[in-house]
C-alpha atoms as a PDB file:
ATOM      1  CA  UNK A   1     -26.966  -3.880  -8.099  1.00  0.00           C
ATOM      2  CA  UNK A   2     -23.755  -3.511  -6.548  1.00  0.00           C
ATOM      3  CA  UNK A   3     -25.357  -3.706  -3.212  1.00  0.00           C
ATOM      4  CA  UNK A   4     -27.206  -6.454  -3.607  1.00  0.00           C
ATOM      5  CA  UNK A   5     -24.111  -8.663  -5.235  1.00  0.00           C
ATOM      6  CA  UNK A   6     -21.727  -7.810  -1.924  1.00  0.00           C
ATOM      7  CA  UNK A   7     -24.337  -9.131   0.325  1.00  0.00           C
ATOM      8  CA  UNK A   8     -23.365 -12.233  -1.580  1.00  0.00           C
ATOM      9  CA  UNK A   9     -19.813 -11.820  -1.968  1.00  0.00           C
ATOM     10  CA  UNK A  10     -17.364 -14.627  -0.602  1.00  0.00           C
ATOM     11  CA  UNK A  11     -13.787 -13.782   0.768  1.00  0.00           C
ATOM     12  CA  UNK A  12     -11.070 -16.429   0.108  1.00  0.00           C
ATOM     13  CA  UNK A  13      -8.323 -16.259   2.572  1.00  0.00           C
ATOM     14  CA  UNK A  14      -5.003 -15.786   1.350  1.00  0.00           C
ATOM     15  CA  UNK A  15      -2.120 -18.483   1.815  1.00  0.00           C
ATOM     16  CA  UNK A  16       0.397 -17.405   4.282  1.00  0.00           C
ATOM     17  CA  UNK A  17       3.119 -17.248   1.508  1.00  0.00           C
ATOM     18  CA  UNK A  18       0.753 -14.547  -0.713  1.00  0.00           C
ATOM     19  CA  UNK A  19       1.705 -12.272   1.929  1.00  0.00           C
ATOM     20  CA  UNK A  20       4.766 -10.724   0.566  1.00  0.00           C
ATOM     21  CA  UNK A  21       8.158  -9.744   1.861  1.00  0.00           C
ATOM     22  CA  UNK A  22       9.624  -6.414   1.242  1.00  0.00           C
ATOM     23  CA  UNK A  23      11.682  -7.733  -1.143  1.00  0.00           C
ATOM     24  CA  UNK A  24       9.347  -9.830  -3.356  1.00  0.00           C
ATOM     25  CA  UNK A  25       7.202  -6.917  -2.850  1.00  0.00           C
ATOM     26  CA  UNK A  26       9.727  -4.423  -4.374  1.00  0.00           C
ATOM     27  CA  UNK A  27      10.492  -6.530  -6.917  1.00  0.00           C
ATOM     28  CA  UNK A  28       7.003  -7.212  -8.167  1.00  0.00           C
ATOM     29  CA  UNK A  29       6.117  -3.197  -8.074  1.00  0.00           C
ATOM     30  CA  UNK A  30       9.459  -2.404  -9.953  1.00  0.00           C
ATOM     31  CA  UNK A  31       9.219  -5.287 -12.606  1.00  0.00           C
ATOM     32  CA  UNK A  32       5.276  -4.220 -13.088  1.00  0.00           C
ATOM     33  CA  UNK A  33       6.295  -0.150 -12.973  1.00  0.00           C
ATOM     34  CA  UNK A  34       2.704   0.716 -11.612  1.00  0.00           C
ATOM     35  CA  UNK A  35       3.783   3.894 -10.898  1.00  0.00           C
ATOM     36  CA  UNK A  36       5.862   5.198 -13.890  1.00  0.00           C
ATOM     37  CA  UNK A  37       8.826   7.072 -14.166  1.00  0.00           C
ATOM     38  CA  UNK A  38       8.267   8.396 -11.222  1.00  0.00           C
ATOM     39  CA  UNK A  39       9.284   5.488  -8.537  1.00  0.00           C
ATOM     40  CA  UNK A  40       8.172   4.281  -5.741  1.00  0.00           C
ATOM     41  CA  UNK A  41       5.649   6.681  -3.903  1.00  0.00           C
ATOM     42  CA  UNK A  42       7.336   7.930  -0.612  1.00  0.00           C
ATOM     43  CA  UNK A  43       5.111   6.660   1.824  1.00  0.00           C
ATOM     44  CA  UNK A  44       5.186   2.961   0.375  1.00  0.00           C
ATOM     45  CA  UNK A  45       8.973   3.101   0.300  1.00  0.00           C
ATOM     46  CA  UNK A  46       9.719   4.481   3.476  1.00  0.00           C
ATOM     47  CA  UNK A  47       7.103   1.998   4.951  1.00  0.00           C
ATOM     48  CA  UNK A  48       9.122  -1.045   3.262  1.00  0.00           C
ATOM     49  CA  UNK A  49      12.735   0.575   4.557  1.00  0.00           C
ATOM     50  CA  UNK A  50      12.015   0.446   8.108  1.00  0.00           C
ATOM     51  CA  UNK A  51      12.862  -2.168  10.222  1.00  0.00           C
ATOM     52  CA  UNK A  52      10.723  -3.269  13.227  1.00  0.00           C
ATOM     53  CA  UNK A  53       7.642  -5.931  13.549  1.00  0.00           C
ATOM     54  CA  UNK A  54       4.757  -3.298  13.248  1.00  0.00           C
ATOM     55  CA  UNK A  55       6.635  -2.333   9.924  1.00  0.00           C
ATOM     56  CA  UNK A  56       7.300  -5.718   8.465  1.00  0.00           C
ATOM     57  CA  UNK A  57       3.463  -6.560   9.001  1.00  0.00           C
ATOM     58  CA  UNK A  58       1.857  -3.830   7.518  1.00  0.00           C
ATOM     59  CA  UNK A  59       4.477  -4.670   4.211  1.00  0.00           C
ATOM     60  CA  UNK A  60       3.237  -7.926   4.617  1.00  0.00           C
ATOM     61  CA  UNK A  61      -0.327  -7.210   4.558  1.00  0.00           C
ATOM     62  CA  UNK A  62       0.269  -4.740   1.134  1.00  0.00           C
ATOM     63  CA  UNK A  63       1.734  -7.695  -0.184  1.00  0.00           C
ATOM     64  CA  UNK A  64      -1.205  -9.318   0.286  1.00  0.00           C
ATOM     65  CA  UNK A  65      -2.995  -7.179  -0.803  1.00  0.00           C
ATOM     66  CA  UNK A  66      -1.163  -6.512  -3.949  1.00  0.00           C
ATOM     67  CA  UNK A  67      -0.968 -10.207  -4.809  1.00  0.00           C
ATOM     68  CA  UNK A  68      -4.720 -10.067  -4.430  1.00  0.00           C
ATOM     69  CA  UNK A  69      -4.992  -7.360  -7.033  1.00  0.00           C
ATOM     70  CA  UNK A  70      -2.967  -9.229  -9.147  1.00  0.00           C
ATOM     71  CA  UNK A  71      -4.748 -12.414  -9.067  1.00  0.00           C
ATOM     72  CA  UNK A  72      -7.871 -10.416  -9.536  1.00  0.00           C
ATOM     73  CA  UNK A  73      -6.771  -8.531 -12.561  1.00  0.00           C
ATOM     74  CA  UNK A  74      -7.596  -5.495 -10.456  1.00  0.00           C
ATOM     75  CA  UNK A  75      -3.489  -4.354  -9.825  1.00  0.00           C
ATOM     76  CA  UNK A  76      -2.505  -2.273 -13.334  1.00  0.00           C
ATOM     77  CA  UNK A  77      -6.414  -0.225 -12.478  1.00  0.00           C
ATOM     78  CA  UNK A  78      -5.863   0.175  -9.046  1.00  0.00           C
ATOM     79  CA  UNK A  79      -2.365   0.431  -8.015  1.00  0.00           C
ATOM     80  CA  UNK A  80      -0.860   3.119 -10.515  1.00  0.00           C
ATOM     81  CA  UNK A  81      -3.405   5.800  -8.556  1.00  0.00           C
ATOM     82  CA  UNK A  82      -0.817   5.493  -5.933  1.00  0.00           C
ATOM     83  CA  UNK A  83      -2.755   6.999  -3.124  1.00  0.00           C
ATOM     84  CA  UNK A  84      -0.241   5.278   0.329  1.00  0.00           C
ATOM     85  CA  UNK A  85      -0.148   7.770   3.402  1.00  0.00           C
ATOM     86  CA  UNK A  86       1.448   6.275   6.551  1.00  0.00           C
ATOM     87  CA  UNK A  87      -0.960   5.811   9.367  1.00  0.00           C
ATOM     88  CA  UNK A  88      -0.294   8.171  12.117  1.00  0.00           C
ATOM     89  CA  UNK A  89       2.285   7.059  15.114  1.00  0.00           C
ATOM     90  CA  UNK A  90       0.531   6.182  18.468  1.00  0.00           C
ATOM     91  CA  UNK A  91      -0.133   9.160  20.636  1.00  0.00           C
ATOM     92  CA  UNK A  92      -0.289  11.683  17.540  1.00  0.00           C
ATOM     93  CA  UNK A  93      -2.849  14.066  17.282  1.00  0.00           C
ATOM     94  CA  UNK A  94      -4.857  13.826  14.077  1.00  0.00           C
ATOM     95  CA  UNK A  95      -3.919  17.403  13.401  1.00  0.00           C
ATOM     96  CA  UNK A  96      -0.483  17.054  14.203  1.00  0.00           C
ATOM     97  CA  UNK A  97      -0.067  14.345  11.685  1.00  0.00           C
ATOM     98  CA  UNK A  98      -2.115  16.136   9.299  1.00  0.00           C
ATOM     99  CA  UNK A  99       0.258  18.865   9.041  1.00  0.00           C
ATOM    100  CA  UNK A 100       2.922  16.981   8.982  1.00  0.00           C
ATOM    101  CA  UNK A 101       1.731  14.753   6.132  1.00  0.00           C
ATOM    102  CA  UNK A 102       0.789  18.149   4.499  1.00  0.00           C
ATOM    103  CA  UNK A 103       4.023  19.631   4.567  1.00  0.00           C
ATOM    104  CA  UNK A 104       5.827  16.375   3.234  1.00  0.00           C
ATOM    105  CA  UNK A 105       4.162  16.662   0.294  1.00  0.00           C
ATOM    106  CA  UNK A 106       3.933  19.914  -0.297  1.00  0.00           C
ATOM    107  CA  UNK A 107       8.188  19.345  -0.334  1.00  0.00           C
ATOM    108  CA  UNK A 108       7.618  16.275  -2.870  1.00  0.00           C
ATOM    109  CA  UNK A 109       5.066  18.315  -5.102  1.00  0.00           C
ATOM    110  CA  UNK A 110       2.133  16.682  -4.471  1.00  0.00           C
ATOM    111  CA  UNK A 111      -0.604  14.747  -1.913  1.00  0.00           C
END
């Protein structure tokens, strides 16, 4: 069923300004608390920290993609799972960044 239903699925393209900023984006995850007591996850708020254009677009597309959610009543099912990894840097190995990722959250208790 579900296979014949995306065949027919239509995408609507977001507005420009349902692309979030870091800071709406902060604000919306903070005043929503999708992920608990327990804060932001690490790899979401180091992503939204950094400075730089690659940086600031990949914020902008989560906050797309969390206003998405949002509209589509999908953002308190999906979001608390909290599963963000960084993508690995150019010119890193897969199992260099593997290990690294590994070891960062072995320090934070968890994947």
């Amino acid at each position: 069923a579900l296979a014949a239903s995306a065949s027919q699925a239509q995408l609507r393209q977001l507005p420009s300004g349902e692309f979030w900023a870091p800071d709406r984006l902060q604000r919306h995850l903070q005043r929503q608390a999708y992920f608990g007591s327990g804060g932001t996850p690490v790899a979401l708020q180091v992503a939204m920290d950094r400075e730089g254009g690659a940086q600031q677009a990949a914020v902008n597309a989560l906050g797309g993609a969390v206003s998405y959610l949002t509209t589509a009543l999908l953002d308190k099912a999906v979001l608390p799972v909290a599963r963000f990894a960084a993508l690995p840097p150019a010119g890193a190995s897969a199992a260099q960044y593997t290990a690294a990722h590994a070891s960062a959250a072995e320090r934070r208790g968890g994947a």
